[in-house]
C-alpha atoms as a PDB file:
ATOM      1  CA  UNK A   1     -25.813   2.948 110.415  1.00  0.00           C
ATOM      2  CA  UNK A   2     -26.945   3.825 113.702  1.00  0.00           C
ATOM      3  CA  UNK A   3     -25.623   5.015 116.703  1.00  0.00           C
ATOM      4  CA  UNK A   4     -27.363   4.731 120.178  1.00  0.00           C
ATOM      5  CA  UNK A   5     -26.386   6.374 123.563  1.00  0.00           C
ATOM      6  CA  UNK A   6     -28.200   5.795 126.505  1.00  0.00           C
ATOM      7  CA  UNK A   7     -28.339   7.695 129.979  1.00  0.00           C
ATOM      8  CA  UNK A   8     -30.338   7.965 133.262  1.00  0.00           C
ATOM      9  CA  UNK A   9     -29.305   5.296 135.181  1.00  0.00           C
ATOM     10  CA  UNK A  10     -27.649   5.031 138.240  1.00  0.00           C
ATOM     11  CA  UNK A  11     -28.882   3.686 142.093  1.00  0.00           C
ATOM     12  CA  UNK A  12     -32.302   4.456 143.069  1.00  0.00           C
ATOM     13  CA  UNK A  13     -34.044   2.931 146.643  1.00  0.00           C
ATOM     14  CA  UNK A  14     -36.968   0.463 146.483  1.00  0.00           C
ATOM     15  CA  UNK A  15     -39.878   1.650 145.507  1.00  0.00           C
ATOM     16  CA  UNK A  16     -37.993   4.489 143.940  1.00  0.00           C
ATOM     17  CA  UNK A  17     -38.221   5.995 140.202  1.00  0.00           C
ATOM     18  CA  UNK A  18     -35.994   6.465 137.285  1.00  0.00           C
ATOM     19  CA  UNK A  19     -35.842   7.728 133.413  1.00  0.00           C
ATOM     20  CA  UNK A  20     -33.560   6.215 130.869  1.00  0.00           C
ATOM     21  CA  UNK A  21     -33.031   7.886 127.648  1.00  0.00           C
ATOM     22  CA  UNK A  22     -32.074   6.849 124.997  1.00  0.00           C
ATOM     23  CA  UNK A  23     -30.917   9.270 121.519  1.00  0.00           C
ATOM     24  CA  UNK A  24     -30.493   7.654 118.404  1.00  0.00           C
ATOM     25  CA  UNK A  25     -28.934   9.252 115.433  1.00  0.00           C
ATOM     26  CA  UNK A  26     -27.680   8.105 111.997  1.00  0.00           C
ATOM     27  CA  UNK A  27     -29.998   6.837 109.339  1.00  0.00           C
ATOM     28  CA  UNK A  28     -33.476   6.467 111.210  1.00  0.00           C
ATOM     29  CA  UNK A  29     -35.710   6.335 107.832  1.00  0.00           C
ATOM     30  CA  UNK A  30     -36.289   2.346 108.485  1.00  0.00           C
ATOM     31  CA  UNK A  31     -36.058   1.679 112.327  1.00  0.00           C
ATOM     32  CA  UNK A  32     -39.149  -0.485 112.903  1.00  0.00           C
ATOM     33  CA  UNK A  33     -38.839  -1.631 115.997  1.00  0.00           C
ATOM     34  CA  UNK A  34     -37.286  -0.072 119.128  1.00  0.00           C
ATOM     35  CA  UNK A  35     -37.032  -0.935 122.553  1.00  0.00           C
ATOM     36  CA  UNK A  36     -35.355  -1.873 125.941  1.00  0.00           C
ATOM     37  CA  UNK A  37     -33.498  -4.930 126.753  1.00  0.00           C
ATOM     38  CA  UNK A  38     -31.432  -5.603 130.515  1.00  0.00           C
ATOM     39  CA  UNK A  39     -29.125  -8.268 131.659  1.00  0.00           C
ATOM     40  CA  UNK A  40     -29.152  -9.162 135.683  1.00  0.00           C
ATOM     41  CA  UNK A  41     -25.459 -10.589 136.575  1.00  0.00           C
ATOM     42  CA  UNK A  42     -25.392 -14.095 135.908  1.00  0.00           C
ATOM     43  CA  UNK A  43     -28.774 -14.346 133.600  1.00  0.00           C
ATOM     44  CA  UNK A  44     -29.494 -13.668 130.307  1.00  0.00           C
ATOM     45  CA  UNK A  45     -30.380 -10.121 128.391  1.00  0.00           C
ATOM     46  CA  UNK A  46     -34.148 -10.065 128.273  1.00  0.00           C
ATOM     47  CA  UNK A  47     -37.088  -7.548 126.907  1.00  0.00           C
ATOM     48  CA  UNK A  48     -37.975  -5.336 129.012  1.00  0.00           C
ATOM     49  CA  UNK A  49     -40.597  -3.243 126.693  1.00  0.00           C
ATOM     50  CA  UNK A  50     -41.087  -2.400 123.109  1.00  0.00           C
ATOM     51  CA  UNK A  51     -42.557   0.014 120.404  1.00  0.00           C
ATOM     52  CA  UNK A  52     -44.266  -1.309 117.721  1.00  0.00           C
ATOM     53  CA  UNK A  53     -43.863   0.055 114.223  1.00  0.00           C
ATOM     54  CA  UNK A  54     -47.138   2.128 115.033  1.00  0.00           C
ATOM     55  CA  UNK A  55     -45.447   2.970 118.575  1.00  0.00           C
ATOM     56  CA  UNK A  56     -47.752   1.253 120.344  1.00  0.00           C
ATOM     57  CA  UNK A  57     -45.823  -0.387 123.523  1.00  0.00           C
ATOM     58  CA  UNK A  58     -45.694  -4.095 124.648  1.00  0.00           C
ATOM     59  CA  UNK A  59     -44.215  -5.139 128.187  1.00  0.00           C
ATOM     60  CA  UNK A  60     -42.448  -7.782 129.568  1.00  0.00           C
ATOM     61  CA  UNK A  61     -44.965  -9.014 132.274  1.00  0.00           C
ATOM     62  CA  UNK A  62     -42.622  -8.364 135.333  1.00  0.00           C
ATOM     63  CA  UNK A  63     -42.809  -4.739 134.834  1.00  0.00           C
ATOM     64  CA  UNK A  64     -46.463  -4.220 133.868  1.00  0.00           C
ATOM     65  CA  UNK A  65     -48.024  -1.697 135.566  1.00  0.00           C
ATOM     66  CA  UNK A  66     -44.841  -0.179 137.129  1.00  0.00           C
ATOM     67  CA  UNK A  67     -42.274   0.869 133.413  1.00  0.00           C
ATOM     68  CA  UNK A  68     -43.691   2.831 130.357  1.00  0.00           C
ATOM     69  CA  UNK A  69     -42.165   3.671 127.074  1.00  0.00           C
ATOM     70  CA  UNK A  70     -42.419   6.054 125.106  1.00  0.00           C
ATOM     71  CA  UNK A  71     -41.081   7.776 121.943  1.00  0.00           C
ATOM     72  CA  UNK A  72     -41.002  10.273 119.732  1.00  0.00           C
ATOM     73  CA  UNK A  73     -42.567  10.567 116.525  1.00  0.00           C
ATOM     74  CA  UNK A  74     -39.369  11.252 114.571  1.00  0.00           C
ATOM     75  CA  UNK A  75     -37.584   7.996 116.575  1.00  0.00           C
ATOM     76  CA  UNK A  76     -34.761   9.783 117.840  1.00  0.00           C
ATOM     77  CA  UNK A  77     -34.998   9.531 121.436  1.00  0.00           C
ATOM     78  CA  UNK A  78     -37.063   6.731 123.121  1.00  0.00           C
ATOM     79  CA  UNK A  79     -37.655   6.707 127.449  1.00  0.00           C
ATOM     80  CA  UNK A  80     -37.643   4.053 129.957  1.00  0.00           C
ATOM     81  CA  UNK A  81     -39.899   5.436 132.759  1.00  0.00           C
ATOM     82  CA  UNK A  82     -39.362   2.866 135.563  1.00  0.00           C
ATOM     83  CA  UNK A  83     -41.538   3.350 138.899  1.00  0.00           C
ATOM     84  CA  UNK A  84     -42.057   1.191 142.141  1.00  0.00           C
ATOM     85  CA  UNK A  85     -38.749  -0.583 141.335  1.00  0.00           C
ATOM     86  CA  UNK A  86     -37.365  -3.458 143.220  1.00  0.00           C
ATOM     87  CA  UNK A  87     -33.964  -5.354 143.560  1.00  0.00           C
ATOM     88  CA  UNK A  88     -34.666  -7.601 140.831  1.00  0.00           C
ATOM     89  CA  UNK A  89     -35.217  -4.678 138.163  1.00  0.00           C
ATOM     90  CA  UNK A  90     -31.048  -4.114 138.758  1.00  0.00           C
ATOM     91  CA  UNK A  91     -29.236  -4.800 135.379  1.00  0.00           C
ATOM     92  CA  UNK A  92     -27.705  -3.465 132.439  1.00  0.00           C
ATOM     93  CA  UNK A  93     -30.491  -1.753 130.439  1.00  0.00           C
ATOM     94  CA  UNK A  94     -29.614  -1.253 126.698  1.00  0.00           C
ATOM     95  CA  UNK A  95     -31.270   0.302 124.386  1.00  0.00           C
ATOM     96  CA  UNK A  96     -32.240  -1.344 120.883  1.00  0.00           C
ATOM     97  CA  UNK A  97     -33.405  -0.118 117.296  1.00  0.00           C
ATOM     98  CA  UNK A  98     -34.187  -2.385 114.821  1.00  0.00           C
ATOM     99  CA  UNK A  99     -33.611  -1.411 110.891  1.00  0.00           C
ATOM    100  CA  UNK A 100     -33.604  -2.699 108.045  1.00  0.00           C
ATOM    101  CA  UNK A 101     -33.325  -6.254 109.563  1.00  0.00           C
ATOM    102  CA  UNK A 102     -29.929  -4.989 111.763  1.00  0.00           C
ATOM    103  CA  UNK A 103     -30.752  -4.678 115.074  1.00  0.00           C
ATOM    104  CA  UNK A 104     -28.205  -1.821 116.634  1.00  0.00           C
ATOM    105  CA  UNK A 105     -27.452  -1.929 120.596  1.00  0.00           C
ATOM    106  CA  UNK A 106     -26.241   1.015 122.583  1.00  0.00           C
ATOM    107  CA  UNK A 107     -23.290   0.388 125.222  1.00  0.00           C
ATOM    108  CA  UNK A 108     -25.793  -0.146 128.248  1.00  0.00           C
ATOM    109  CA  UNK A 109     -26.940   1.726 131.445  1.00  0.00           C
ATOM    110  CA  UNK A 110     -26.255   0.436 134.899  1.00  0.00           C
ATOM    111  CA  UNK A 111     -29.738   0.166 137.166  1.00  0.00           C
ATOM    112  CA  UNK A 112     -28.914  -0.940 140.436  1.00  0.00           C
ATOM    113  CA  UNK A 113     -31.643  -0.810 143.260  1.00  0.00           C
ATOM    114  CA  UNK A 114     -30.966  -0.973 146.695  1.00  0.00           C
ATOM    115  CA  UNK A 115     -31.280   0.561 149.775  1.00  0.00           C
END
């Protein structure tokens, strides 16, 4: 079992920045995978970016360039660094951990973006 809480979000301008966190705890011997999903109103949930089992990252191409990830090596906390937002980066974000073929979900972070 594992248990995911995220925080950081909240309303940030255009063009603006903002860190989501996410800590994990529980039984983190087999994550392999963990990550960032978000759901605009109306549209599906959708990656947003992704660690590897080696932690190395892979993007969702609408937010190359502007979001990194990044984890630690113990995968108990993993960051959503989001930079030169815009309204269409507003969503839900969860966070996600993979293990032993579950895939766990924490209870989502409201991004909104606007000026």
């Amino acid at each position: 079992q594992l248990q995911l809480v995220e925080s950081g979000g909240g309303l940030v301008q255009p063009g603006g920045s903002l860190k989501l966190v996410c800590a994990a705890s529980g039984n983190l011997l087999n994550v392999w995978l963990r990550g960032w999903y978000r759901q605009a109103p109306g549209k599906p949930r959708e990656l947003v970016a992704e660690l590897n089992p080696r932690g190395f990252p892979s993007y969702a191409d609408s937010v190359k360039g502007r979001f990194a990830i990044s984890g630690d090596n113990e995968k108990t906390v993993v960051y959503l660094q989001m930079n030169s937002v815009n309204s269409e980066d507003t969503g839900v974000y969860f966070c996600y951990y993979q293990s032993g073929g579950i895939d766990y979900w924490g209870q989502g972070t409201q991004v909104t973006v606007s000026s």
